[in-house]
C-alpha atoms as a PDB file:
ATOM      1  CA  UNK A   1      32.246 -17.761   7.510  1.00  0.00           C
ATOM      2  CA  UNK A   2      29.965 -16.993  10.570  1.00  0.00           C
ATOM      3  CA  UNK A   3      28.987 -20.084  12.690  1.00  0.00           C
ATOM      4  CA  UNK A   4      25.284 -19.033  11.772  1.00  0.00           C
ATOM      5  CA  UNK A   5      25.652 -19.496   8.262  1.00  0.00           C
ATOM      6  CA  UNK A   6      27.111 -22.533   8.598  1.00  0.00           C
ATOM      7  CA  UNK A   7      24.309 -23.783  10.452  1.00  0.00           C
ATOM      8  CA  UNK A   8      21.695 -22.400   8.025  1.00  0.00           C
ATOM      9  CA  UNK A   9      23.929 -24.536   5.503  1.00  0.00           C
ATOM     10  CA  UNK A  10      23.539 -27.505   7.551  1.00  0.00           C
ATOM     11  CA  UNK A  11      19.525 -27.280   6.908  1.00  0.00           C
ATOM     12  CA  UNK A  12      19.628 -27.130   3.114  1.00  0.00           C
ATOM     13  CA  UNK A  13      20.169 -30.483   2.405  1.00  0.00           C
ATOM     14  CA  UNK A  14      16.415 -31.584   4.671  1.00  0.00           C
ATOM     15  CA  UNK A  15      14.812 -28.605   3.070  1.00  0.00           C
ATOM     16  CA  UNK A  16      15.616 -29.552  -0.623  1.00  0.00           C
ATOM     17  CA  UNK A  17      14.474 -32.927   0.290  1.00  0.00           C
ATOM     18  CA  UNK A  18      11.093 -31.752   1.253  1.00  0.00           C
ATOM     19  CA  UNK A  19      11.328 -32.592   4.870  1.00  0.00           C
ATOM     20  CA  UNK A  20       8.577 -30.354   6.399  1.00  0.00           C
ATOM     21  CA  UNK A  21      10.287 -31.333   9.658  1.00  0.00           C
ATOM     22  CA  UNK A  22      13.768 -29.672   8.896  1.00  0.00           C
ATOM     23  CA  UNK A  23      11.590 -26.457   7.802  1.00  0.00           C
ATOM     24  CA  UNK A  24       9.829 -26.287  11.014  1.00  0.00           C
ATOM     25  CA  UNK A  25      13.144 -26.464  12.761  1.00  0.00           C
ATOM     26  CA  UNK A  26      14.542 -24.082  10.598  1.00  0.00           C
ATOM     27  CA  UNK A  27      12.007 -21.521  11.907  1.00  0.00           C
ATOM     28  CA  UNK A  28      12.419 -22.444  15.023  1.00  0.00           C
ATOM     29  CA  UNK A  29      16.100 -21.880  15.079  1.00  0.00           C
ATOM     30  CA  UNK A  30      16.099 -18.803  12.890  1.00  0.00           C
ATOM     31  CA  UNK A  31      12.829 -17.004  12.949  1.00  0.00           C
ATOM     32  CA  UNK A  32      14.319 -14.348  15.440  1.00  0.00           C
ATOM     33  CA  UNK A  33      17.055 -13.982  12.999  1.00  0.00           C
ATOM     34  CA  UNK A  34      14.713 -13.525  10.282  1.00  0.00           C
ATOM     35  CA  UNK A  35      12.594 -11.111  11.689  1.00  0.00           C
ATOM     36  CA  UNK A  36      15.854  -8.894  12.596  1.00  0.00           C
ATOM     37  CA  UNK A  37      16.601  -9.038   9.036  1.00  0.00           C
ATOM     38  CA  UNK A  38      13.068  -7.711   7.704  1.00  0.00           C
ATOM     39  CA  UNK A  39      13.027  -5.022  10.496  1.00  0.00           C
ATOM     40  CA  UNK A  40      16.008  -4.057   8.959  1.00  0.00           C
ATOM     41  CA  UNK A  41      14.002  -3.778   5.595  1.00  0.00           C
ATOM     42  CA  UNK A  42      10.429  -3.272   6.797  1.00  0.00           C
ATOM     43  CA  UNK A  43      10.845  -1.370  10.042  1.00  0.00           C
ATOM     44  CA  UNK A  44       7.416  -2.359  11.342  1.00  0.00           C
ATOM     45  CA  UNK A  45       6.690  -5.745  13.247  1.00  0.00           C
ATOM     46  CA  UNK A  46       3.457  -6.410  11.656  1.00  0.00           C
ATOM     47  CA  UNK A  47       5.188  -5.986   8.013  1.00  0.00           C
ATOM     48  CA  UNK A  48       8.378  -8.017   9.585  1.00  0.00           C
ATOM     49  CA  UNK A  49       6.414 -11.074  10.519  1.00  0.00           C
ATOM     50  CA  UNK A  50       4.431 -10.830   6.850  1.00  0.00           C
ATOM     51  CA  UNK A  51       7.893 -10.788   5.305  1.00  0.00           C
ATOM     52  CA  UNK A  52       9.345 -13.497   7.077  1.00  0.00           C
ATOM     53  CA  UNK A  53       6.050 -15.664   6.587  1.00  0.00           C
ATOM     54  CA  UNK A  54       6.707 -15.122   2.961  1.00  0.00           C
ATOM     55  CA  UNK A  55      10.517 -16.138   3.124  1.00  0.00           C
ATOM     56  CA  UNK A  56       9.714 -19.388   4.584  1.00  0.00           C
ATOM     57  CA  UNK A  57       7.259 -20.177   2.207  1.00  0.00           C
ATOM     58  CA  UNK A  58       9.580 -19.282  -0.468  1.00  0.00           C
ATOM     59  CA  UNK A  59      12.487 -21.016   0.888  1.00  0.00           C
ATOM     60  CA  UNK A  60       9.996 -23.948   1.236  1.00  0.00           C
ATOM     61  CA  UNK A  61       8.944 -23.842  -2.223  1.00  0.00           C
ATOM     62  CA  UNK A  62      11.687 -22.782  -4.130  1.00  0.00           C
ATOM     63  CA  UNK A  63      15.222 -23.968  -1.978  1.00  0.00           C
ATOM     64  CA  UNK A  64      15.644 -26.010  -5.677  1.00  0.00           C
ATOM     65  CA  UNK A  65      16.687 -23.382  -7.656  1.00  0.00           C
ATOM     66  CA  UNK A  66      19.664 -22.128  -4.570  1.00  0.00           C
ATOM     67  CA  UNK A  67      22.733 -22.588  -7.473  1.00  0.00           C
ATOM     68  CA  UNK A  68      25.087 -22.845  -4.469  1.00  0.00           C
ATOM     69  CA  UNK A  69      27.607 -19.557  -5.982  1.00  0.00           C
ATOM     70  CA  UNK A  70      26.831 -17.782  -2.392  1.00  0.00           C
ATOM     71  CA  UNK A  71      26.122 -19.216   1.089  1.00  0.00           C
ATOM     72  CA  UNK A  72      22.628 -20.546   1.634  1.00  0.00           C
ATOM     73  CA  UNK A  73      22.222 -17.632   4.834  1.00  0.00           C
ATOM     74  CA  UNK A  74      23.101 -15.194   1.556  1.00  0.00           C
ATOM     75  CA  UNK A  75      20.235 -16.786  -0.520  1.00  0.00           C
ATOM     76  CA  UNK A  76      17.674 -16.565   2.184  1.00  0.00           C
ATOM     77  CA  UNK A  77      18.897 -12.854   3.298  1.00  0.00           C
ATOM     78  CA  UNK A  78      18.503 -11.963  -0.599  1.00  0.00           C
ATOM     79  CA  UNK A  79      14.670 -13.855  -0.780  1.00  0.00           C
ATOM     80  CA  UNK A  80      13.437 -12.025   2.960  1.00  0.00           C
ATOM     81  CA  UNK A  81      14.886  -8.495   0.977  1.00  0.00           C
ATOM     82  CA  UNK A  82      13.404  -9.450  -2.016  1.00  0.00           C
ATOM     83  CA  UNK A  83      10.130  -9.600  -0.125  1.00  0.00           C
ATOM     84  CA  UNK A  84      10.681  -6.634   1.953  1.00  0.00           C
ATOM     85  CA  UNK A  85      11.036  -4.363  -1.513  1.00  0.00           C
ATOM     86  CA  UNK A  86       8.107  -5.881  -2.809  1.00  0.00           C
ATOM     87  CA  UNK A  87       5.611  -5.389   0.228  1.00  0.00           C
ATOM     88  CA  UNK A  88       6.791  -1.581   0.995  1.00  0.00           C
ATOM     89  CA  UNK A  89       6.262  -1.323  -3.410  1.00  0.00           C
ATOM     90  CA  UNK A  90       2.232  -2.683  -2.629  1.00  0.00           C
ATOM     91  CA  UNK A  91       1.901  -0.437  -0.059  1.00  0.00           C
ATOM     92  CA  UNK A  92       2.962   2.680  -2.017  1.00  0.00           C
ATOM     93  CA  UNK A  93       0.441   1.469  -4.636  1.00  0.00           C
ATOM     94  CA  UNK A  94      -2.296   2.190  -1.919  1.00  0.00           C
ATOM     95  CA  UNK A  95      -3.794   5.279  -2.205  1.00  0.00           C
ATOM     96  CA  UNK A  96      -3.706   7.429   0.994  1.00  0.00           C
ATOM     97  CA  UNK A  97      -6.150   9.757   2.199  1.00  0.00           C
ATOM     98  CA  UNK A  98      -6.541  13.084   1.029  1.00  0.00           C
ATOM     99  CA  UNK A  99      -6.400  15.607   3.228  1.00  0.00           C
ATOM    100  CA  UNK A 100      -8.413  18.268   5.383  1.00  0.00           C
ATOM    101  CA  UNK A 101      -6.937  21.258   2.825  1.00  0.00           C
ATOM    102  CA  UNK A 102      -8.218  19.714  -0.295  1.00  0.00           C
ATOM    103  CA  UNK A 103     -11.974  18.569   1.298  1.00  0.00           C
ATOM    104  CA  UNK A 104     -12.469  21.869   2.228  1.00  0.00           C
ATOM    105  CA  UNK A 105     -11.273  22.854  -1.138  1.00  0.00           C
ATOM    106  CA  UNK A 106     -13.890  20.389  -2.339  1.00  0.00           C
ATOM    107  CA  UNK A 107     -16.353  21.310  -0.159  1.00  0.00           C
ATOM    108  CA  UNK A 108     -15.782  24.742  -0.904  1.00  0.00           C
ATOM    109  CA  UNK A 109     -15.875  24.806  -4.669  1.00  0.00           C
ATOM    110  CA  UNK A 110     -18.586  21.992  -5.100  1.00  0.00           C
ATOM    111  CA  UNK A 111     -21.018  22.562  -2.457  1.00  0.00           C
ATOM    112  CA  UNK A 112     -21.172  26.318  -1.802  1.00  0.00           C
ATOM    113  CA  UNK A 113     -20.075  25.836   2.000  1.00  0.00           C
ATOM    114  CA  UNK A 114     -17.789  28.737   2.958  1.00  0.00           C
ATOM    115  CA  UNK A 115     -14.837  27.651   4.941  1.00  0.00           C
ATOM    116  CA  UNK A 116     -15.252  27.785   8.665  1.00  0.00           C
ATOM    117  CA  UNK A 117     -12.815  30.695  10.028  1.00  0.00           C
ATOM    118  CA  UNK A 118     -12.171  31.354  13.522  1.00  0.00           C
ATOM    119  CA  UNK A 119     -15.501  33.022  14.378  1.00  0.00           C
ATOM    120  CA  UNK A 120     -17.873  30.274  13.073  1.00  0.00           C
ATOM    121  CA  UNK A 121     -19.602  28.022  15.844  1.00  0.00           C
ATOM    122  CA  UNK A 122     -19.951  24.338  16.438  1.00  0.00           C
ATOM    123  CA  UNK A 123     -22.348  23.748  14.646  1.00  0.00           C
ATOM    124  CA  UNK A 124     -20.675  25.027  11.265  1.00  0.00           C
ATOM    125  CA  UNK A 125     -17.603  22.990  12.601  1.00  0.00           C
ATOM    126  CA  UNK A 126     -19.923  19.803  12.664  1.00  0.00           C
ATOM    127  CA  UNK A 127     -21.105  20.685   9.487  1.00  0.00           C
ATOM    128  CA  UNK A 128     -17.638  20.876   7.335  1.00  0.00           C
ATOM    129  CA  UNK A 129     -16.598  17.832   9.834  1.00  0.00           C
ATOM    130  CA  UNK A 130     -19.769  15.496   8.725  1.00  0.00           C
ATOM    131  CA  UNK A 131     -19.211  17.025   5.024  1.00  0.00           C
ATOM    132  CA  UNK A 132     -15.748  15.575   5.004  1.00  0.00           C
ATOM    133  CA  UNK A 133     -16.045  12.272   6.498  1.00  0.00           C
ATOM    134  CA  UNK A 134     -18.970  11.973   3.467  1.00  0.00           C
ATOM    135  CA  UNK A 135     -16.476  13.084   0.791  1.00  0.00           C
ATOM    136  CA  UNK A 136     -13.968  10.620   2.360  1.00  0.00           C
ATOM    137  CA  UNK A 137     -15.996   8.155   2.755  1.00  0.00           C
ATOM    138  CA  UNK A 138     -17.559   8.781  -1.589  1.00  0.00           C
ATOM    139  CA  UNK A 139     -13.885   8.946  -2.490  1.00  0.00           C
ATOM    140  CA  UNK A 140     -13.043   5.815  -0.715  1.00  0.00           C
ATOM    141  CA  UNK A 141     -15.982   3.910  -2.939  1.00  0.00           C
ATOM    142  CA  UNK A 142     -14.911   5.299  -5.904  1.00  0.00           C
ATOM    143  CA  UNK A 143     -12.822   2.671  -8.264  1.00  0.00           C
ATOM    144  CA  UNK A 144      -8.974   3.324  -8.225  1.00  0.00           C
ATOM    145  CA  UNK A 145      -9.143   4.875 -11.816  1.00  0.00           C
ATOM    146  CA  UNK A 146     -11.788   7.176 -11.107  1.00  0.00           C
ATOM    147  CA  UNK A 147      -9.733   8.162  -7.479  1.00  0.00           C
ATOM    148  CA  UNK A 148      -6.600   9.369  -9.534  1.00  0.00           C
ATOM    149  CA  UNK A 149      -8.545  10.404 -11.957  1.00  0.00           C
ATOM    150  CA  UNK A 150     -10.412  13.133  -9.864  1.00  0.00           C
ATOM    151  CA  UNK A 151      -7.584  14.048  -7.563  1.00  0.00           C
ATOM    152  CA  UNK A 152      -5.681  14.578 -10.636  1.00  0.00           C
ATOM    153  CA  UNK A 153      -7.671  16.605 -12.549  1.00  0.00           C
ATOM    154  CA  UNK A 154      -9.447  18.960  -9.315  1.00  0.00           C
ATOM    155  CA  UNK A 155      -6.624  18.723  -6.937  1.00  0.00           C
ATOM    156  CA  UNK A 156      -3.335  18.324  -8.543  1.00  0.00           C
ATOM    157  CA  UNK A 157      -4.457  20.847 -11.681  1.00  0.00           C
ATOM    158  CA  UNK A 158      -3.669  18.633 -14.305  1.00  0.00           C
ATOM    159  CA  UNK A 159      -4.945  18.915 -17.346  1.00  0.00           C
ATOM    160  CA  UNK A 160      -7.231  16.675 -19.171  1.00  0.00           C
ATOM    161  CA  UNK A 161      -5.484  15.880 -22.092  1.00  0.00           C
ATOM    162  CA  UNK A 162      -2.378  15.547 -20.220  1.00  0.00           C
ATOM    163  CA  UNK A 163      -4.113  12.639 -17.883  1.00  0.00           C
ATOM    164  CA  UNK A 164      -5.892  11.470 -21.536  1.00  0.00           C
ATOM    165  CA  UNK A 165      -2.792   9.835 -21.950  1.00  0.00           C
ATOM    166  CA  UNK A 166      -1.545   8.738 -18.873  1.00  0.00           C
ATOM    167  CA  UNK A 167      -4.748   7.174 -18.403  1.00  0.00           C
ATOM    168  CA  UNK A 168      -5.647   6.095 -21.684  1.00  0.00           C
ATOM    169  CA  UNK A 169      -8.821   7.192 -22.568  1.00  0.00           C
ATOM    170  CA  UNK A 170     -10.462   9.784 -24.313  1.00  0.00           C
ATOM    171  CA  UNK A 171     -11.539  13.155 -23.773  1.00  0.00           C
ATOM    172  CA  UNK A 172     -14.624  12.205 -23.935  1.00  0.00           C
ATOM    173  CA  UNK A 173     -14.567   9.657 -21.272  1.00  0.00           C
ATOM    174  CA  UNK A 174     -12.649  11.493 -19.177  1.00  0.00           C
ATOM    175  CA  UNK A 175     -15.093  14.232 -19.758  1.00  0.00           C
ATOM    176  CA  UNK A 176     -18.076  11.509 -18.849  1.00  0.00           C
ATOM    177  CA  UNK A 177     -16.616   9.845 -16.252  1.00  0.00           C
ATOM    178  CA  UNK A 178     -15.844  13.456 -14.355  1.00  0.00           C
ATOM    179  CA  UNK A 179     -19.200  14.201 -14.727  1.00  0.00           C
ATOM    180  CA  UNK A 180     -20.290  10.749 -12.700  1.00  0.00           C
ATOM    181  CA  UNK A 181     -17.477  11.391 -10.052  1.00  0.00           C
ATOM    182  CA  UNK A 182     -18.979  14.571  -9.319  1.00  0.00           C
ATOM    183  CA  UNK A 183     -22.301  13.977  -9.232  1.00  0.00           C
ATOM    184  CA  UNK A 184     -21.594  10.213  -6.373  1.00  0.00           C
ATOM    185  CA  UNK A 185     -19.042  12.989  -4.760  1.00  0.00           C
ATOM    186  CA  UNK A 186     -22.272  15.586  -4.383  1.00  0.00           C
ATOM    187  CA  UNK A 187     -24.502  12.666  -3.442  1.00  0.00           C
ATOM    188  CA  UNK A 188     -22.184  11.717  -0.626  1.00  0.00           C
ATOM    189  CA  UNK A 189     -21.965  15.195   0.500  1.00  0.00           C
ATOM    190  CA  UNK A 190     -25.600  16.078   0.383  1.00  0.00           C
ATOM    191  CA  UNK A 191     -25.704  13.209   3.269  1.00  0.00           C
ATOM    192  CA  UNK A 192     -24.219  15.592   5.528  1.00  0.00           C
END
């Protein structure tokens, strides 16, 4: 057994015993430890420091239900991965920005701009520029629904009775609910 885990061993007993004292050391001691291990998970210091805050709140929380089968340094490496997993799976759930190809696609399609080629002027460049922050910025204040919904049906292709299901509604609605999407998107672009 390492020395470390030994030590993080020796801090189990004050920690089960509520002693916010022994948790505050145990930071001290091992924070720089911690935050190696959720770089190893996380790769990003911002996320790393998140994951470890979590950790510690969960080791100070939770340190009753540690059954003792594995080392304590085992437990706590298993809680701070545990966290890691579960902060990069909400970030994934965060929808990313669309791109440049399917605004102008947008753009294109919705708003009768034609896309700017290599003789158009700065002007026209400002124009498609300003049209896509606005698009951006309507898709942005659309609900998450209504987000997947469009980009699914106008950018990805898919069908409507195909994302009927995976959304759960009716053709209808979908049908409705397009129609609303389209008309905020225009609104936002007519800002330009």
């Amino acid at each position: 057994m390492k020395r470390s885990s030994l030590v993080m061993d020796d801090y189990l007993a004050g920690i089960l015993e509520g002693d916010t004292r022994t948790l505050r050391a145990f930071e001290q001691c091992f924070s720089g430890k911690l935050r190696a291990w959720a770089m190893q998970v996380v790769s990003n210091t911002w996320d790393a420091d998140e994951v470890v805050q979590d950790t510690l709140m969960t080791i100070a929380k939770k340190s009753h239900l540690f059954r003792g089968e594995s080392s304590y340094s085992t437990w706590i490496f298993r809680v701070l991965q545990n966290h890691g997993r579960m902060l990069l799976r909400k970030k994934k759930r965060i929808p990313t920005p669309i791109d440049g190809d399917a605004l102008n696609h947008f753009v294109d399609t919705y708003h009768g701009a034609s896309s700017v080629g290599l003789t158009a002027g700065p002007d026209e460049y400002l124009k498609v520029f300003r049209q896509q922050a606005n698009l951006a910025a309507g898709l942005a204040n659309l609900s998450e629904q209504n987000r997947r919904l469009y980009l699914r049906l106008e950018v990805d292709g898919c069908e409507r009775s195909d994302l009927s299901e995976e959304l759960g509604l009716s053709d209808g609605a979908i049908k409705v609910r397009l129609h609303r999407i389209r008309n905020t998107l225009k609104q936002s672009l007519e800002m330009a």
